[in-house]
N, C-alpha and C. Protein backbone atom coordinates (compact mmCIF):
# COMPACT_ATOMS: atom_id res chain seq x y z
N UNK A 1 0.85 -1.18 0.00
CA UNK A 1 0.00 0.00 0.00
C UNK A 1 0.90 1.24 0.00
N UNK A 2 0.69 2.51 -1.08
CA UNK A 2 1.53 3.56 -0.78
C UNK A 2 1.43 4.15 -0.08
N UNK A 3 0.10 4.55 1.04
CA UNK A 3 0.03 5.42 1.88
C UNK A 3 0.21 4.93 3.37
N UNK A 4 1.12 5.53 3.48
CA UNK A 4 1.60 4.88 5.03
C UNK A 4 1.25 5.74 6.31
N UNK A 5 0.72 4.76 7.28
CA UNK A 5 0.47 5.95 8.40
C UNK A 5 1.87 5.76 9.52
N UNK A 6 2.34 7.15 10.13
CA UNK A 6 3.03 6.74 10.91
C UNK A 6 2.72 7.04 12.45
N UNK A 7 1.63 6.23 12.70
CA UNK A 7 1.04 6.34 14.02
C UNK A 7 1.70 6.12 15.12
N UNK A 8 2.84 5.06 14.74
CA UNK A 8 3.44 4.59 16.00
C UNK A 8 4.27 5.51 16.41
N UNK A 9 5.39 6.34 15.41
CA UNK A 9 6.20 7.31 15.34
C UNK A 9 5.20 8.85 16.08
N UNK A 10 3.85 9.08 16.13
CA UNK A 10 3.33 10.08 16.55
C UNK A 10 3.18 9.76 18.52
N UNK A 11 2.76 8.60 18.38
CA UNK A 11 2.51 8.25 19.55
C UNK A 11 3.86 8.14 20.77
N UNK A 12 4.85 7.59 19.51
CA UNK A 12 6.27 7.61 21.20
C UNK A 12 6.12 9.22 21.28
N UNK A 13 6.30 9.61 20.09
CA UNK A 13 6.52 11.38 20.62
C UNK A 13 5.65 11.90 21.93
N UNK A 14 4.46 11.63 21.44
CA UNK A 14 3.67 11.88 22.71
C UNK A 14 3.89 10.94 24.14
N UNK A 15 4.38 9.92 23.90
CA UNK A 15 4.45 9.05 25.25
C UNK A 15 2.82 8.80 25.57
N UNK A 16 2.37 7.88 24.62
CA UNK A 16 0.93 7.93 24.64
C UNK A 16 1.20 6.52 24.26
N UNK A 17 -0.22 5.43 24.43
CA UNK A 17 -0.88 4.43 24.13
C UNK A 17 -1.60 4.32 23.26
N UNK A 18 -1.95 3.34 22.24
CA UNK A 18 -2.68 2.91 21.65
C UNK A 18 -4.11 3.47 22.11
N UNK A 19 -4.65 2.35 23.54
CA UNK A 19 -5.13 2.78 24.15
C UNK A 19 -5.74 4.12 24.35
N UNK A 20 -4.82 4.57 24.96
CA UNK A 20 -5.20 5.96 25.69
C UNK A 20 -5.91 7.12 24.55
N UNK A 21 -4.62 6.79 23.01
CA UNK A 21 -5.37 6.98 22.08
C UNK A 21 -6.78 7.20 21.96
N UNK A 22 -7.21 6.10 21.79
CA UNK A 22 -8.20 5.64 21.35
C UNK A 22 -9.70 6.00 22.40
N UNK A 23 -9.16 6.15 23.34
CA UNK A 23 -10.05 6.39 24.77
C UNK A 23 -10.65 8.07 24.63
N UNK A 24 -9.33 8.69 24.19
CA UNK A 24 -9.38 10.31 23.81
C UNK A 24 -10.42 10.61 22.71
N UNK A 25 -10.05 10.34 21.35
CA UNK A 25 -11.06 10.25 20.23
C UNK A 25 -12.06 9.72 20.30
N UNK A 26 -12.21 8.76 21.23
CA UNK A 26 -13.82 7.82 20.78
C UNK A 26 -13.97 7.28 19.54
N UNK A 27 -12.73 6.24 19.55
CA UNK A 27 -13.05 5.46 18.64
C UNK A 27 -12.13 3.93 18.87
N UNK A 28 -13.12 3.13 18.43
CA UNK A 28 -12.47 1.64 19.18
C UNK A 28 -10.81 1.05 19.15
N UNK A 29 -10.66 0.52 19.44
CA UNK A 29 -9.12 0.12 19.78
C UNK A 29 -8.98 -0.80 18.41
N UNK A 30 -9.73 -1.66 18.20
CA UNK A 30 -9.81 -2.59 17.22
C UNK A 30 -9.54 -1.59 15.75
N UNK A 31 -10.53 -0.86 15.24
CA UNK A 31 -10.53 0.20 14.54
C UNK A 31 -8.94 0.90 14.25
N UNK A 32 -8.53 1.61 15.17
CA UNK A 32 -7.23 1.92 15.40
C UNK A 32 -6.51 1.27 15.43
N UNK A 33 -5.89 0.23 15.60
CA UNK A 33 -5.29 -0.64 15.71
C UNK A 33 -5.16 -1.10 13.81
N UNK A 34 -5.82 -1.20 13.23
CA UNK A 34 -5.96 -1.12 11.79
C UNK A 34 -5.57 -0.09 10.90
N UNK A 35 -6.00 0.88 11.66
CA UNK A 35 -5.58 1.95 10.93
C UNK A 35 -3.46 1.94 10.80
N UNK A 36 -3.51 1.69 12.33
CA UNK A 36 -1.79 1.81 12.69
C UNK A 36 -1.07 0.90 11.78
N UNK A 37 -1.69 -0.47 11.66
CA UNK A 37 -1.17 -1.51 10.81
C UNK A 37 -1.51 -1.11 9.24
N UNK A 38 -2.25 -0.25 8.95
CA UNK A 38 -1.81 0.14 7.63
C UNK A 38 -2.82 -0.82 6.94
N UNK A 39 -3.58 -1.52 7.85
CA UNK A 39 -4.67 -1.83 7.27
C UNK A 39 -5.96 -1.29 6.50
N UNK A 40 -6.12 -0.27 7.28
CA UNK A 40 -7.58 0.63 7.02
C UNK A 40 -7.45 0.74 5.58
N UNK A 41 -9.06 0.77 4.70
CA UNK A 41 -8.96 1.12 3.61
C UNK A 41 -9.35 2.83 3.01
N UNK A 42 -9.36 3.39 4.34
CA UNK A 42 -10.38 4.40 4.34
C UNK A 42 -9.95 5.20 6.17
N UNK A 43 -10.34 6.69 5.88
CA UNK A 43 -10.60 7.12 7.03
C UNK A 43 -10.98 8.06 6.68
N UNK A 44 -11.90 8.55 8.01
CA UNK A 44 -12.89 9.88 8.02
C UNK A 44 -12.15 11.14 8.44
N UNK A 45 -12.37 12.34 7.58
CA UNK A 45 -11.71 13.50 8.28
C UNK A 45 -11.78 13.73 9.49
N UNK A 46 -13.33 13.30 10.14
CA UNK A 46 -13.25 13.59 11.91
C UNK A 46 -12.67 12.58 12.38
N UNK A 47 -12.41 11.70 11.66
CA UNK A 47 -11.03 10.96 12.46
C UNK A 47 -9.57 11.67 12.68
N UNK A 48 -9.15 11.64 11.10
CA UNK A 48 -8.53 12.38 10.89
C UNK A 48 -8.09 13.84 11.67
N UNK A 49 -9.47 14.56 11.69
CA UNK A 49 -8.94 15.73 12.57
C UNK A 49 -8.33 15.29 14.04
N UNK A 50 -9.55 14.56 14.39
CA UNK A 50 -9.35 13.97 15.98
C UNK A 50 -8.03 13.38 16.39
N UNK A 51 -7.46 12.84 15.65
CA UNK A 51 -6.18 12.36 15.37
C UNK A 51 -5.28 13.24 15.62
N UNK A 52 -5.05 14.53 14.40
CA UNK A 52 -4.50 15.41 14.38
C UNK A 52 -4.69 16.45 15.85
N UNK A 53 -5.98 16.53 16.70
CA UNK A 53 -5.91 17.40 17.34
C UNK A 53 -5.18 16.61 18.78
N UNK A 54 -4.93 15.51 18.79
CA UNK A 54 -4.72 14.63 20.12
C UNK A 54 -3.34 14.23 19.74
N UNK A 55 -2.91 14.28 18.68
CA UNK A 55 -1.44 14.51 18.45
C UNK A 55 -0.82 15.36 18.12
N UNK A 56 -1.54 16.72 18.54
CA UNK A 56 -0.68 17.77 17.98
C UNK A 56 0.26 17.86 16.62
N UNK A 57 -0.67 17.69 15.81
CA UNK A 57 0.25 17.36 14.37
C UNK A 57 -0.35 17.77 13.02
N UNK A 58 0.11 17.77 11.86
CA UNK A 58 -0.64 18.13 10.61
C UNK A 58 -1.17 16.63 10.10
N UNK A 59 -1.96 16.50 9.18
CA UNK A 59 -2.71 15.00 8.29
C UNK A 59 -0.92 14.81 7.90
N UNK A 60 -0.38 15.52 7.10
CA UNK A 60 1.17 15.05 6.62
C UNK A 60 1.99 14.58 7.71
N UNK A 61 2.27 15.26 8.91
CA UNK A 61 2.99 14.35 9.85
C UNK A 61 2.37 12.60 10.07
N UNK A 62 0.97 12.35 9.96
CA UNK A 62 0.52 11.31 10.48
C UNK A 62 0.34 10.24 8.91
N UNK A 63 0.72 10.77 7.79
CA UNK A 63 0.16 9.69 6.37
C UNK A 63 1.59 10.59 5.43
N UNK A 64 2.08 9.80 4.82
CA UNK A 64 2.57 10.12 3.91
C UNK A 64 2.66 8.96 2.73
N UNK A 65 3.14 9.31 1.35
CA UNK A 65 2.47 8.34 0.10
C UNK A 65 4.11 7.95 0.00
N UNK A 66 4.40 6.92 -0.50
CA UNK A 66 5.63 6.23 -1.04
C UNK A 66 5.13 5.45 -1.67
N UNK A 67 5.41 6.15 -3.22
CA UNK A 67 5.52 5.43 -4.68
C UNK A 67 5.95 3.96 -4.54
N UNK A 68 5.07 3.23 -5.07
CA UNK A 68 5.62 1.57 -5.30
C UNK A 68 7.11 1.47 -5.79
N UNK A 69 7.54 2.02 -7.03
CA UNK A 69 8.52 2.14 -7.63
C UNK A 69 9.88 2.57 -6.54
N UNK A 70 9.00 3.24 -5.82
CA UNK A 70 10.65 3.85 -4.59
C UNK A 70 10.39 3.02 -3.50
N UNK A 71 9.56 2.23 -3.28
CA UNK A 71 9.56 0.93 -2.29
C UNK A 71 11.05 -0.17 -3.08
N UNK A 72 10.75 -0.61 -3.94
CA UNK A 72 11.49 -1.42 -5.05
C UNK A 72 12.94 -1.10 -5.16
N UNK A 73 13.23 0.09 -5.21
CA UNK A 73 14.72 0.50 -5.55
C UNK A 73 15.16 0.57 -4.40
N UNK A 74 14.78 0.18 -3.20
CA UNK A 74 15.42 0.50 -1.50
C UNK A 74 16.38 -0.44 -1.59
């Protein structure tokens, strides 16, 4: 998948949990937990924002795209 989230990288910064995450936004652990694994096929801007406002961060700090082609040449 090219769009990668880097949730885990937002969260040491904060010294935060999955969890605790997830407790803040109101939204399930299971859910999140998908999203982090890069599973999700989809997310909602009020996620998104909620995200952004509980990590103090921009949508670009938390997703960025890496071209298939520059996966390949690593």
């Amino acid at each position: 998948m090219p769009v990668i989230v880097k949730l885990d990288e937002l969260l040491a910064r904060q010294n935060m949990t999955l969890t605790q995450l997830a407790g803040r936004i109101d939204i399930t652990l299971a859910n999140l937990s998908i999203l982090k694994t890069g599973k999700a096929r989809a997310i909602r801007f009020g996620t998104l924002e909620a995200l952004c406002r509980e990590l103090k961060c921009q949508p670009g700090d938390l997703l960025s795209f890496a071209d298939d082609d520059s996966k390949a040449s690593k």
